[in-house]
N, C-alpha and C. Protein backbone atom coordinates (compact mmCIF):
# COMPACT_ATOMS: atom_id res chain seq x y z
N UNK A 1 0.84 -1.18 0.00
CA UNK A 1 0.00 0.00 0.00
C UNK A 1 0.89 1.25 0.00
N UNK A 2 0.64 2.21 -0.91
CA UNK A 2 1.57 3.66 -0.87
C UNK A 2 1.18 3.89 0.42
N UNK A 3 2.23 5.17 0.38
CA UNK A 3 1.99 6.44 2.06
C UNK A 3 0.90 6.83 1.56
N UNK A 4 0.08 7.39 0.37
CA UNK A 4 -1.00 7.97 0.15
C UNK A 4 -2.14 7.17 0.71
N UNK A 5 -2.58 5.78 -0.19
CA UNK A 5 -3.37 5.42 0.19
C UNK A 5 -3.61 5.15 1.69
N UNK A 6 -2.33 4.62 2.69
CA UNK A 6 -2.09 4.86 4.41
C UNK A 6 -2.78 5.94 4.61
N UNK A 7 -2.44 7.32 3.92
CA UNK A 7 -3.18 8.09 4.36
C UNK A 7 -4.27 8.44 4.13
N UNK A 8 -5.33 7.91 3.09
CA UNK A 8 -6.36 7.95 2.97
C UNK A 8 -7.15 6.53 4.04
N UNK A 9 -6.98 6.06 3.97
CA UNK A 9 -7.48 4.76 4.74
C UNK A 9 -7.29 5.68 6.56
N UNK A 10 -6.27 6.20 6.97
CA UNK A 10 -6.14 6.47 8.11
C UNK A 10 -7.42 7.47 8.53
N UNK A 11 -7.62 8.43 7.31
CA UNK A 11 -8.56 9.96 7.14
C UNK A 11 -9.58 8.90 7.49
N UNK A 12 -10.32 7.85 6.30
CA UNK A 12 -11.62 7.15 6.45
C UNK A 12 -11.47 7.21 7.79
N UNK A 13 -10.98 6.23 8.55
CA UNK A 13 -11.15 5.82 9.74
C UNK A 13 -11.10 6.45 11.08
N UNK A 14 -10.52 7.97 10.84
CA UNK A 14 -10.88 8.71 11.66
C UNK A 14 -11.76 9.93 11.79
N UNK A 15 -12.42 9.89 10.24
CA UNK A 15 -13.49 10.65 10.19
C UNK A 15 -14.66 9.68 10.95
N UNK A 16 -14.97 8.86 10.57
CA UNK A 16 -16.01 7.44 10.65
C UNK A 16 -16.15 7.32 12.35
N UNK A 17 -14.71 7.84 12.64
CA UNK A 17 -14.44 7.29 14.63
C UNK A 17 -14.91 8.40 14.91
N UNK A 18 -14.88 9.70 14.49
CA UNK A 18 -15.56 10.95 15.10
C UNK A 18 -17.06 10.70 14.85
N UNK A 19 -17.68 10.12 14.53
CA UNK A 19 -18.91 10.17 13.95
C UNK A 19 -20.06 8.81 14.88
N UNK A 20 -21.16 9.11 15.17
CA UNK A 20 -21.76 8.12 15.88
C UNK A 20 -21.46 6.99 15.07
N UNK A 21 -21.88 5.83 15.66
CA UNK A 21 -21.34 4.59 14.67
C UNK A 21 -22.05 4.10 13.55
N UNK A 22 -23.66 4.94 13.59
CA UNK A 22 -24.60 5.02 12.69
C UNK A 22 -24.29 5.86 11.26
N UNK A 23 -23.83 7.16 11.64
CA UNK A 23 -23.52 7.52 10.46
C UNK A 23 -22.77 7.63 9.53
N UNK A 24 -22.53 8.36 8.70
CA UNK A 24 -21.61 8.13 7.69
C UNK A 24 -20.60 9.01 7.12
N UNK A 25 -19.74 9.18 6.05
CA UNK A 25 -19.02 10.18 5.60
C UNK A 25 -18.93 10.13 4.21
N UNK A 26 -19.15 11.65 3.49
CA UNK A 26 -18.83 10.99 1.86
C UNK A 26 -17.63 11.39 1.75
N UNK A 27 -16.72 10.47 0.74
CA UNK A 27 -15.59 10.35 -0.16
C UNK A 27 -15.15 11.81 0.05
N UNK A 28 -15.88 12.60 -0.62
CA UNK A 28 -15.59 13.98 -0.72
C UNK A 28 -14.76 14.48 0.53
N UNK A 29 -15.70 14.08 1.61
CA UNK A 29 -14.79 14.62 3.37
C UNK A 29 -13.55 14.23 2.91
N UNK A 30 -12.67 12.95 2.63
CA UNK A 30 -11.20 12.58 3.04
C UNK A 30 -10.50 13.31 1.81
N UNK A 31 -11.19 13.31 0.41
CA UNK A 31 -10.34 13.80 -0.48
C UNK A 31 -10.23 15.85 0.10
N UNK A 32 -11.24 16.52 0.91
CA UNK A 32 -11.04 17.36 1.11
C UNK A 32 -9.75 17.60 2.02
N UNK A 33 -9.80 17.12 3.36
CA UNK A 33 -9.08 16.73 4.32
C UNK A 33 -7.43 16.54 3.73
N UNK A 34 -7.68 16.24 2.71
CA UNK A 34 -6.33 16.10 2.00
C UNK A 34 -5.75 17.07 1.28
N UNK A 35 -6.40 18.28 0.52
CA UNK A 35 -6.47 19.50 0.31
C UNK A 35 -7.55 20.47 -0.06
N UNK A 36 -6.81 21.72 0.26
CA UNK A 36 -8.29 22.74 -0.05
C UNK A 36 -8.51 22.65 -1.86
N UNK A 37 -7.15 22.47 -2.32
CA UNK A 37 -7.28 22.99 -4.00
C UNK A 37 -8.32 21.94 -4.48
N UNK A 38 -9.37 22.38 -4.90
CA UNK A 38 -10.51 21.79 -5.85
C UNK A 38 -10.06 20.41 -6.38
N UNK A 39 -9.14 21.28 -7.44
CA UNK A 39 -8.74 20.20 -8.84
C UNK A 39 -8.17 19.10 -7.95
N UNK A 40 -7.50 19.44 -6.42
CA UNK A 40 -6.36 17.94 -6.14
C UNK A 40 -7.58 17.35 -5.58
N UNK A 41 -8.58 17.87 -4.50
CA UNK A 41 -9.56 16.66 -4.06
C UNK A 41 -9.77 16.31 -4.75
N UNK A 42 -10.69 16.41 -6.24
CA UNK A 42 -11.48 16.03 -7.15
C UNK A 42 -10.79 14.59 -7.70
N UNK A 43 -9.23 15.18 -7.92
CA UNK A 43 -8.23 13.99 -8.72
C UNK A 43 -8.09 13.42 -7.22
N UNK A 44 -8.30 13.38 -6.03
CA UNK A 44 -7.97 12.16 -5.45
C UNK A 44 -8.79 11.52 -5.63
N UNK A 45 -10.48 11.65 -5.69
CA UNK A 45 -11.78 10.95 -5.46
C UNK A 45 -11.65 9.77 -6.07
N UNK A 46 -10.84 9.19 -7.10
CA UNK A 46 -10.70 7.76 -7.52
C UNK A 46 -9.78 6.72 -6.85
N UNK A 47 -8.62 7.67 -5.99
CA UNK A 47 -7.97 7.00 -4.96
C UNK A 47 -8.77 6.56 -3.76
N UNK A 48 -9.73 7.90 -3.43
CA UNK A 48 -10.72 7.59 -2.35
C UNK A 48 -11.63 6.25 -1.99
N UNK A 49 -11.84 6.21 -3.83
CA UNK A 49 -13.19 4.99 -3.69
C UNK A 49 -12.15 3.59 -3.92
N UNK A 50 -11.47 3.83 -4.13
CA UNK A 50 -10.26 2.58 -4.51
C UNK A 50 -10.39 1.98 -2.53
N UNK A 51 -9.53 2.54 -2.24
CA UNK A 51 -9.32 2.41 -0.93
C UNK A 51 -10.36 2.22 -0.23
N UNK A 52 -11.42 2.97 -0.61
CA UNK A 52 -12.84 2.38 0.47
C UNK A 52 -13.38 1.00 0.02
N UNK A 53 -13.13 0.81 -1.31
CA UNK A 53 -13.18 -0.45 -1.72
C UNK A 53 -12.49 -1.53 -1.09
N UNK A 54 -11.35 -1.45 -0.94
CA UNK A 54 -10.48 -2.13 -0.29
C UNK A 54 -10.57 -2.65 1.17
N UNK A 55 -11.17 -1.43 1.65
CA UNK A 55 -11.48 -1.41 2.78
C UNK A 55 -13.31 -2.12 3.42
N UNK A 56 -13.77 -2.30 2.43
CA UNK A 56 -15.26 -2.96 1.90
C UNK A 56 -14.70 -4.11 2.17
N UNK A 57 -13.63 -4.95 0.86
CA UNK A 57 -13.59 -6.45 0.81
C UNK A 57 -13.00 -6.75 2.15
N UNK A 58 -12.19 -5.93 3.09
CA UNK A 58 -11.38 -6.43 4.05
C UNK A 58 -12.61 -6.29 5.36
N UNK A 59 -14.10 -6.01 5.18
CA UNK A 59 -14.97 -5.83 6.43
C UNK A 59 -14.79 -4.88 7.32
N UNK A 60 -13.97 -3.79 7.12
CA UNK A 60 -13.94 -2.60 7.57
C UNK A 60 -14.85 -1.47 7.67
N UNK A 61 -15.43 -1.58 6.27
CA UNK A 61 -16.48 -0.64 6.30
C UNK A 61 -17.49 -1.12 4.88
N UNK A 62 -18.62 -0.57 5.12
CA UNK A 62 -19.74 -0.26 4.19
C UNK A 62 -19.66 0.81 3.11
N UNK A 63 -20.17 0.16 1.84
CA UNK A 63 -20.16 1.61 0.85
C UNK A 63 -21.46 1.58 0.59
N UNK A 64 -22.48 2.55 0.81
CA UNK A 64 -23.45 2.38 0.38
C UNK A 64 -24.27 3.64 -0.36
N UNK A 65 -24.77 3.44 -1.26
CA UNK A 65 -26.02 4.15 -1.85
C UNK A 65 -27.75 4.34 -1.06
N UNK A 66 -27.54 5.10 -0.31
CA UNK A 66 -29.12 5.10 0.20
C UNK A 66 -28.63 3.97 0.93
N UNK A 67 -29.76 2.67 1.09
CA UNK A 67 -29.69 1.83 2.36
C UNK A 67 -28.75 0.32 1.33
N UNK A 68 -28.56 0.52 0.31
CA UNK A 68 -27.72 -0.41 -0.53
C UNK A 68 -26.67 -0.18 -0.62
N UNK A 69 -26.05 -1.30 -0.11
CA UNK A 69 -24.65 -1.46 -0.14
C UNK A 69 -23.94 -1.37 -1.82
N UNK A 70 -23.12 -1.15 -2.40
CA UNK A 70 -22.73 -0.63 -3.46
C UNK A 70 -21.20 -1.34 -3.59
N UNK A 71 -21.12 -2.79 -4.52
CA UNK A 71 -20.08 -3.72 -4.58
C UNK A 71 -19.11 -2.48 -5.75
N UNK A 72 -18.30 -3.45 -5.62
CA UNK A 72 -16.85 -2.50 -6.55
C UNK A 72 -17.25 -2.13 -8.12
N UNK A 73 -17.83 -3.11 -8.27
CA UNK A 73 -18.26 -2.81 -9.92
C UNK A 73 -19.39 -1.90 -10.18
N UNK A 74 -19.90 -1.35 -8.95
CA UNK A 74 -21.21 -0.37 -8.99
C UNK A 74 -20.18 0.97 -8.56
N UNK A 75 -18.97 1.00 -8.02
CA UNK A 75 -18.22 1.96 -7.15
C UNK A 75 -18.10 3.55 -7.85
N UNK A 76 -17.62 3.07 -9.58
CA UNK A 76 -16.89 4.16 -10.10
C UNK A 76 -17.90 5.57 -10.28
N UNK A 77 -18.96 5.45 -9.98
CA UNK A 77 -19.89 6.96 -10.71
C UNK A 77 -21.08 6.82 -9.49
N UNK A 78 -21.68 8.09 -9.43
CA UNK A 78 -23.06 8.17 -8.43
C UNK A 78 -22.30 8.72 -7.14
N UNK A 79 -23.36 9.19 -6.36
CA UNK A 79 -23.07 9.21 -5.03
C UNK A 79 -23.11 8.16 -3.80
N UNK A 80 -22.15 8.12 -2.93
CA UNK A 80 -22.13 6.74 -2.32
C UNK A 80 -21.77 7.57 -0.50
N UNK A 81 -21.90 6.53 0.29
CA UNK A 81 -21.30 7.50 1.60
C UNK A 81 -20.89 5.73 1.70
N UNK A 82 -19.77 6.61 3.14
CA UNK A 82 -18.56 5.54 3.25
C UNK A 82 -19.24 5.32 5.18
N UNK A 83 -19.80 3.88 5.06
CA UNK A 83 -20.21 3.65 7.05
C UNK A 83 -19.63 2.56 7.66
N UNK A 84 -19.41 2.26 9.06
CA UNK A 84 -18.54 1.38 9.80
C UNK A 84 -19.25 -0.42 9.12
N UNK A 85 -17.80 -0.57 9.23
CA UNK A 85 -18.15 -2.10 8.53
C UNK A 85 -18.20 -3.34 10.51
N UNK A 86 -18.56 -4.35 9.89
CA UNK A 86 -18.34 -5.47 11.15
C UNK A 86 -17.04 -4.92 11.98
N UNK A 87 -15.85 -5.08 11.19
CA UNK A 87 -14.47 -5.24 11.25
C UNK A 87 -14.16 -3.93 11.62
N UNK A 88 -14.57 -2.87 11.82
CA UNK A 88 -14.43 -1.42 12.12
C UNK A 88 -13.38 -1.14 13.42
N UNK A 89 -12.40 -0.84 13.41
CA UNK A 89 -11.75 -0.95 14.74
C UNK A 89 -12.05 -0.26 15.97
């Protein structure tokens, strides 16, 4: 895993830990968190969903659409929020 993605996976998981265990965070929060400049969140948002993906197959967390969970091949387009999986530390 790069230092980037470490550091995106670290952002998920401590946005998600500030947050009741019910709710959620979109993509958008960590790629912001990572910078103010527009264009760089925007170009992280495919690292974002990569990694939350990752973080999906490993039971960490939920990606979901509304109350549907949203597998990798549904991941790349739409709006999705990122919520605590089983495995959530």
């Amino acid at each position: 895993m790069t230092a980037e993605n470490q550091r995106i996976e670290r952002l998920i998981l401590d946005l998600l830990g500030k947050r009741d265990a019910s709710s959620s965070i979109c993509p958008s929060e960590v790629a912001r968190a990572m910078s103010d400049d527009e264009a760089t969140w925007r170009s992280l948002m495919p690292k974002v969903r990569a990694v939350a993906a990752a973080m999906q197959a490993a039971g960490r967390l939920r990606i979901t659409r509304g109350d549907a969970t949203v597998t990798p091949a549904t991941l790349d387009h739409g709006p999705i929020r990122l919520r605590r999986g089983k495995g959530f530390p």
